[in-house]
Protein backbone atom coordinates (compact mmCIF):
# COMPACT_ATOMS: atom_id res chain seq x y z
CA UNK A 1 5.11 -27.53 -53.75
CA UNK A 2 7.21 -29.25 -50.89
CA UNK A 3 8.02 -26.98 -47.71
CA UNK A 4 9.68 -28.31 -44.08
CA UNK A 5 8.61 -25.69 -40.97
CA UNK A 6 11.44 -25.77 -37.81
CA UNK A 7 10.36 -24.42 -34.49
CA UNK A 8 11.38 -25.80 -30.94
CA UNK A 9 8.14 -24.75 -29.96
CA UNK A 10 5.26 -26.80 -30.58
CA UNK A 11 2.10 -25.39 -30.48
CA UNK A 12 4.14 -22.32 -32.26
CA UNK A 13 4.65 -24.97 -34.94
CA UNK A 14 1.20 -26.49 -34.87
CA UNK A 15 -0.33 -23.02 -35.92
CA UNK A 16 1.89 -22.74 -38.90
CA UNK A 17 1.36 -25.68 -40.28
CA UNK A 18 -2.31 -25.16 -40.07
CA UNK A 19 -1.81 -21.90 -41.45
CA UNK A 20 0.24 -23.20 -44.27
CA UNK A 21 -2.00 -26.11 -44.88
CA UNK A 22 -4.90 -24.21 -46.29
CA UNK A 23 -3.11 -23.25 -49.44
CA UNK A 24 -3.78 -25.38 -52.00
CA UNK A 25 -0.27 -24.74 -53.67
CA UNK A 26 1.81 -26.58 -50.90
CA UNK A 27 0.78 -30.43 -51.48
CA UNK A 28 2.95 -30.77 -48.63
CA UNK A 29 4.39 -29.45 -44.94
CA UNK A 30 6.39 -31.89 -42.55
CA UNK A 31 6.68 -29.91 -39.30
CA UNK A 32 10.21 -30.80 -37.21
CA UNK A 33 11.06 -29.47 -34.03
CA UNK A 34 15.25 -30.99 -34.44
CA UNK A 35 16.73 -29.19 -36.57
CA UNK A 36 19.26 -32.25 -37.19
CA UNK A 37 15.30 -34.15 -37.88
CA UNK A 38 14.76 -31.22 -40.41
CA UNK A 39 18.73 -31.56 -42.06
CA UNK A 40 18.33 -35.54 -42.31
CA UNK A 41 14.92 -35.27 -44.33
CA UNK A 42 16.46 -32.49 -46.89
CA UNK A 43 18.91 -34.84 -47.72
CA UNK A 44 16.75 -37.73 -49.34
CA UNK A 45 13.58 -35.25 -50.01
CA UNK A 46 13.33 -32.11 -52.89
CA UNK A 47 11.78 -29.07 -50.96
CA UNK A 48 11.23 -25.96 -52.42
CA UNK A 49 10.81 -23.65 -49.04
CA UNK A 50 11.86 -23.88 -45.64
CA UNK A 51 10.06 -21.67 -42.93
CA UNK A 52 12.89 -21.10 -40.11
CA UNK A 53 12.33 -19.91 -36.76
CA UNK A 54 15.47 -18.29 -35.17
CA UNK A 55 15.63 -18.75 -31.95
CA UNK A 56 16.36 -22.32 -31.05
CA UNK A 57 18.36 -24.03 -28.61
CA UNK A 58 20.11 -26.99 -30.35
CA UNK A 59 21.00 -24.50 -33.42
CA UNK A 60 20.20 -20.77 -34.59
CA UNK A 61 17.99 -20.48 -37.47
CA UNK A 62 20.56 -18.64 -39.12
CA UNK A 63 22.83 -21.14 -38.88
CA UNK A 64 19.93 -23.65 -39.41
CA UNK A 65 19.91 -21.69 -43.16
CA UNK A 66 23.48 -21.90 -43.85
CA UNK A 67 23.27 -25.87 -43.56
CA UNK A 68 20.28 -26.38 -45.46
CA UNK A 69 22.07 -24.43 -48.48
CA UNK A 70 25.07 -26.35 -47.78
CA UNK A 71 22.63 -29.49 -48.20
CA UNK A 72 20.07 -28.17 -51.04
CA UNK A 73 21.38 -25.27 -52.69
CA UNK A 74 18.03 -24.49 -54.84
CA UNK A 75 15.99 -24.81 -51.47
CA UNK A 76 14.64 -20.84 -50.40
CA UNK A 77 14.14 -19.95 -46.60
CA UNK A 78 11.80 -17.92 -45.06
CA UNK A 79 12.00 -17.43 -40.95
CA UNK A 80 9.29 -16.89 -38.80
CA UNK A 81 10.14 -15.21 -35.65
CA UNK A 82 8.73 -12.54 -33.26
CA UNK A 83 12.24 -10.81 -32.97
CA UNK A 84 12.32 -7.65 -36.26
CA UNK A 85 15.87 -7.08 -35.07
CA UNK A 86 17.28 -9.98 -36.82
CA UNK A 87 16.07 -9.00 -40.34
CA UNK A 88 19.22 -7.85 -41.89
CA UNK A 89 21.10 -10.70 -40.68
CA UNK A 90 18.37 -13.19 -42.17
CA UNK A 91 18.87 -11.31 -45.92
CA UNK A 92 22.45 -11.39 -45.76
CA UNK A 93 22.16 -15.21 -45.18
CA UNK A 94 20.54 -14.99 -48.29
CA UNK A 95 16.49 -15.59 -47.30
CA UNK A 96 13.81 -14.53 -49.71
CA UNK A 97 11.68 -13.80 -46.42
CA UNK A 98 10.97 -12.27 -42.94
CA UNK A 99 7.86 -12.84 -41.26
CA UNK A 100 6.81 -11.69 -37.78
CA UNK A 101 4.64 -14.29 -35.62
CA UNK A 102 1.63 -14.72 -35.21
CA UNK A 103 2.50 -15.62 -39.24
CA UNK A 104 -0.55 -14.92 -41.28
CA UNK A 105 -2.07 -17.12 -44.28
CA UNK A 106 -1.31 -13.73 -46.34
CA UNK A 107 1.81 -13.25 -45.51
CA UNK A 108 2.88 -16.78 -46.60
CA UNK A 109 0.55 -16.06 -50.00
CA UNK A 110 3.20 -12.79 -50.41
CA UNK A 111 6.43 -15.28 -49.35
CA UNK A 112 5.21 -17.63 -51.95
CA UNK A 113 4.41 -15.05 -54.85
CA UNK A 114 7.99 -13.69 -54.15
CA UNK A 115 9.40 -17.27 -54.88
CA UNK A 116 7.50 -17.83 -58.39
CA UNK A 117 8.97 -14.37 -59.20
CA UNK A 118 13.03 -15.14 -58.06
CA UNK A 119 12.25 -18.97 -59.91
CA UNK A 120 11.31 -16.97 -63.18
CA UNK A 121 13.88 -15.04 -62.80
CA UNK A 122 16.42 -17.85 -61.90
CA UNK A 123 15.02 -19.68 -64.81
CA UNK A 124 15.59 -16.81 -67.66
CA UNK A 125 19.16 -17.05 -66.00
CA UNK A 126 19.48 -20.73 -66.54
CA UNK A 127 18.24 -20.71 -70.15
CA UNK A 128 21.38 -18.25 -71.25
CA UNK A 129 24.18 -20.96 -69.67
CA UNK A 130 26.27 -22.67 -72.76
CA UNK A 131 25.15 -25.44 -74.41
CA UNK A 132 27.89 -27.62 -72.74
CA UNK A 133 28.32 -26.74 -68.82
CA UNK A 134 30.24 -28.32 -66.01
CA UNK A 135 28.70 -27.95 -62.39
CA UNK A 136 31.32 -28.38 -59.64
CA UNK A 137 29.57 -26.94 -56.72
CA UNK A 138 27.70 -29.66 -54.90
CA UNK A 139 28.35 -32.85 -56.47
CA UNK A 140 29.54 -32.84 -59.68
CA UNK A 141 27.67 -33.32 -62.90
CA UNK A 142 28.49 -32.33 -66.89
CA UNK A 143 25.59 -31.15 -68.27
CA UNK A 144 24.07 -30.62 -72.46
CA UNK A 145 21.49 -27.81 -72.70
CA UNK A 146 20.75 -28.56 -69.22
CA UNK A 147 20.07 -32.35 -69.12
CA UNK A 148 22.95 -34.45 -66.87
CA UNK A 149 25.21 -36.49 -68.91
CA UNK A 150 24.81 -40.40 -68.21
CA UNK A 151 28.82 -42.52 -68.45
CA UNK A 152 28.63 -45.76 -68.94
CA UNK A 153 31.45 -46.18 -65.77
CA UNK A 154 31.33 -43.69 -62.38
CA UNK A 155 35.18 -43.52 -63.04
CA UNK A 156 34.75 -41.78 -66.83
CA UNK A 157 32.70 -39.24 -65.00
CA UNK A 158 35.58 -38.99 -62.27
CA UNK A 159 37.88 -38.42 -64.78
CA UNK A 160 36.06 -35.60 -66.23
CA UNK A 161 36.00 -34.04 -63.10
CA UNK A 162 38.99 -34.40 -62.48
CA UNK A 163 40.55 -32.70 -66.00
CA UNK A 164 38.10 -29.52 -65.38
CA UNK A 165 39.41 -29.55 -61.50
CA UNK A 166 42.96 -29.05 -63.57
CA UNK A 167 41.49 -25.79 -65.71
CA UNK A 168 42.60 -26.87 -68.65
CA UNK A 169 46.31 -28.25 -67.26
CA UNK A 170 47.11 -31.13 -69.53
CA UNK A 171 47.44 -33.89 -67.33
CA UNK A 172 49.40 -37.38 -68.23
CA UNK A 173 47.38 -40.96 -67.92
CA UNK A 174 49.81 -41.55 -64.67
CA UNK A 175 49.45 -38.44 -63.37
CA UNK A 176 45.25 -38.93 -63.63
CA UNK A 177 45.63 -42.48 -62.21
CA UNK A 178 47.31 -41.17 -59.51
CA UNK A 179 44.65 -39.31 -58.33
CA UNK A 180 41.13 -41.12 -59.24
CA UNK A 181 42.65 -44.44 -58.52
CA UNK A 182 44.58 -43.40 -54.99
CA UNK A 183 48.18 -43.65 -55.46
CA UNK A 184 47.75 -47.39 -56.69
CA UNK A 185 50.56 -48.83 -58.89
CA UNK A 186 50.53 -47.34 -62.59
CA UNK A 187 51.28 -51.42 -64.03
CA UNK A 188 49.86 -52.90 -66.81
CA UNK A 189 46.75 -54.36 -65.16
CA UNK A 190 45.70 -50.29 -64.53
CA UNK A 191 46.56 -49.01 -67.92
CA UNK A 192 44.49 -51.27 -69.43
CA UNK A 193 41.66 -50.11 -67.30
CA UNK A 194 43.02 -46.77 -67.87
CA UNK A 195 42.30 -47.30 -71.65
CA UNK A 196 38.63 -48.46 -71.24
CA UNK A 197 37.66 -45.82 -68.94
CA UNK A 198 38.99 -43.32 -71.42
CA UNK A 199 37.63 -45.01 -74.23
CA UNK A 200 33.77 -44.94 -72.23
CA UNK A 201 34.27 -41.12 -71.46
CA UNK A 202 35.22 -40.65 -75.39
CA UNK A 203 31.59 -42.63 -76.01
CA UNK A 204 29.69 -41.14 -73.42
CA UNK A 205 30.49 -37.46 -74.62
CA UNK A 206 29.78 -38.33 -77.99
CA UNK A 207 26.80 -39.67 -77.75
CA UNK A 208 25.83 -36.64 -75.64
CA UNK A 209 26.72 -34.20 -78.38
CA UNK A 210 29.94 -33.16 -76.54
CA UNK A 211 32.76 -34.98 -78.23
CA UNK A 212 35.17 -31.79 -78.11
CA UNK A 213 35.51 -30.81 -74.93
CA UNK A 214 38.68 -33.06 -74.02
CA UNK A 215 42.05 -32.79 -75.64
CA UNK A 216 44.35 -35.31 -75.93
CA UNK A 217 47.89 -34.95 -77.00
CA UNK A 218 50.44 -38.06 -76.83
CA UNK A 219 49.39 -39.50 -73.58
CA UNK A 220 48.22 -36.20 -72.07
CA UNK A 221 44.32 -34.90 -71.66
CA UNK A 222 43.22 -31.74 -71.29
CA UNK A 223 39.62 -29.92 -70.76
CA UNK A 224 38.94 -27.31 -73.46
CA UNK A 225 37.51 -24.76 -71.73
CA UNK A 226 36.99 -22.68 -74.80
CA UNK A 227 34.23 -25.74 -75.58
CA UNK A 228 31.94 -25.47 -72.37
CA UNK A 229 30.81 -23.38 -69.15
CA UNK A 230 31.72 -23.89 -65.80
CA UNK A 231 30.19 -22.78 -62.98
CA UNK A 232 33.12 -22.45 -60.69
CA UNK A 233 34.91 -20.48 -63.91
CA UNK A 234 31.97 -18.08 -63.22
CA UNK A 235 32.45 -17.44 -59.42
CA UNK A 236 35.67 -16.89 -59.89
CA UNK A 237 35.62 -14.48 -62.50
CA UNK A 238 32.74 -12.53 -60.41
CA UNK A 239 30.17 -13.28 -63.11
CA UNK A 240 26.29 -13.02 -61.68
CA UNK A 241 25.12 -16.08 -60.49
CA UNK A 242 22.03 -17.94 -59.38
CA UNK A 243 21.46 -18.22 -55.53
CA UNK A 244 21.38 -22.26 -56.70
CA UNK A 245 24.68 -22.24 -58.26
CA UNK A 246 26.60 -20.16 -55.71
CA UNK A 247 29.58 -21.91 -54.04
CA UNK A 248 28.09 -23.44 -50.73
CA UNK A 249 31.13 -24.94 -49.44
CA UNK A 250 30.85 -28.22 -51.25
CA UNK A 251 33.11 -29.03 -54.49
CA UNK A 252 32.76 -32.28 -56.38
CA UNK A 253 31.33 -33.85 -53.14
CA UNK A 254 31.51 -37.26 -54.54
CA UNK A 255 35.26 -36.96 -55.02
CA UNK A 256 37.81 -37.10 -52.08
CA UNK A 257 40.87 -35.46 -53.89
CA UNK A 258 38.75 -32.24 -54.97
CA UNK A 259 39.16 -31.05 -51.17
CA UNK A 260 42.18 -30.00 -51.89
CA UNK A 261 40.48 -27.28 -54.45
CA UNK A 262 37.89 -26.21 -51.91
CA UNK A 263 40.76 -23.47 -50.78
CA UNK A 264 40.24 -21.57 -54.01
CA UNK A 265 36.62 -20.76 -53.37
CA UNK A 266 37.02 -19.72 -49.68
């Protein structure tokens, strides 16, 4: 297990990271007094927890969590403070933990027991999604009983996205081209590559098992969403989700155009 510790102070800091080292479950602990230190190394690194202090100067360590979701969704926080009064406002920023300094070895065995029990949980969760299911939060990916779809070109998976972005509005190869490729010119030169990219998102969802969930009509394309799950589909209809597949403020990061969506989800 992976875990990043944030506190200004550093001999505060020191101690928990001693603490935390003599747990043979954590392989790892990077200690960072900047917070932006701590939001830079979440962004190329997989960590499970992050242990928050909340008072800080440069940033709150409330607001400190609402980043690092924002960043890695599927990353829990615990803070470690010596103020009790902010405990509500910790859980409603959705932390699996609260833990009064000095923090004991103990309390971070409890913290830690807690986690295996929400991953099980998130886990059973997981294993009842569809067969076939979109994930829009976050970046976007298209997923068969849970493993990420690989296209052949970054622009099939674009236009994927870009057909469940429409929920289920049949779109025209113009009106699509419009879009992915940034108002270019619809002449022949792009409808040719128009025709290849469509023709690699055709292979690449058939070789992935998934060859029905696009409609095509004429020279219009449609996502079926009768054929696969979706998890903004599910936030909107209210439907319990994981703390991992909430809406963070991120939709289709890799994809300029889907700002325009982000309204829907606010």
């Amino acid at each position: 297990m992976k875990v990043i510790c944030v506190d200004d102070e550093k001999y505060v800091l020191g101690d928990l990271l001693e603490t935390i080292s003599e747990i043979p479950e954590i392989q790892e602990a990077t200690g960072f007094r900047e917070v932006q230190e701590a939001l830079e190394f979440l962004k190329t690194n997989s960590v499970q927890i992050a242990f928050l202090d909340i008072d800080m100067p440069e940033m709150t360590g409330l607001e400190l969590c609402k980043k690092i979701h924002e960043i890695s969704p599927v990353t829990a926080v615990v803070f470690t403070t010596g103020y009790p009064q902010f405990a509500l406002e910790a859980f409603k920023n959705h932390a699996i933990g609260y833990l009064l300094k000095p923090v004991k070895k103990e309390a971070v065995l409890e913290e830690l027991e807690n986690y295996k029990k929400l991953q099980k949980t998130a886990f059973a969760e997981d294993s009842q999604k569809p067969k076939f299911y979109a994930k829009t939060f976050g970046s976007f990916d298209f997923f068969v009983d849970g493993v990420a779809v690989k296209f052949t070109r970054s622009k099939a998976k674009e236009f994927l996205a870009f057909l469940i972005d429409r929920q289920g509005s049949a779109c025209s190869r113009k009106d699509i081209a419009a879009v992915v490729f940034e108002d270019s010119s619809y002449d022949r030169n792009t409808q040719s590559y128009m025709t290849k990219i469509l023709a690699d998102l055709k292979k690449s969802l058939e070789a992935a098992g998934a060859p029905d969930i696009i409609t095509h009509s004429g020279d219009t394309y449609a996502a079926d969403f009768t054929k696969f799950g979706c998890d903004f589909i599910d936030y909107l209809n209210g439907k319990p989700m994981n703390e991992s597949d909430q809406f963070h403020g991120e939709y289709m990061s890799q994809y300029s155009w889907a700002e325009e969506s982000i309204y829907k989800f606010e």
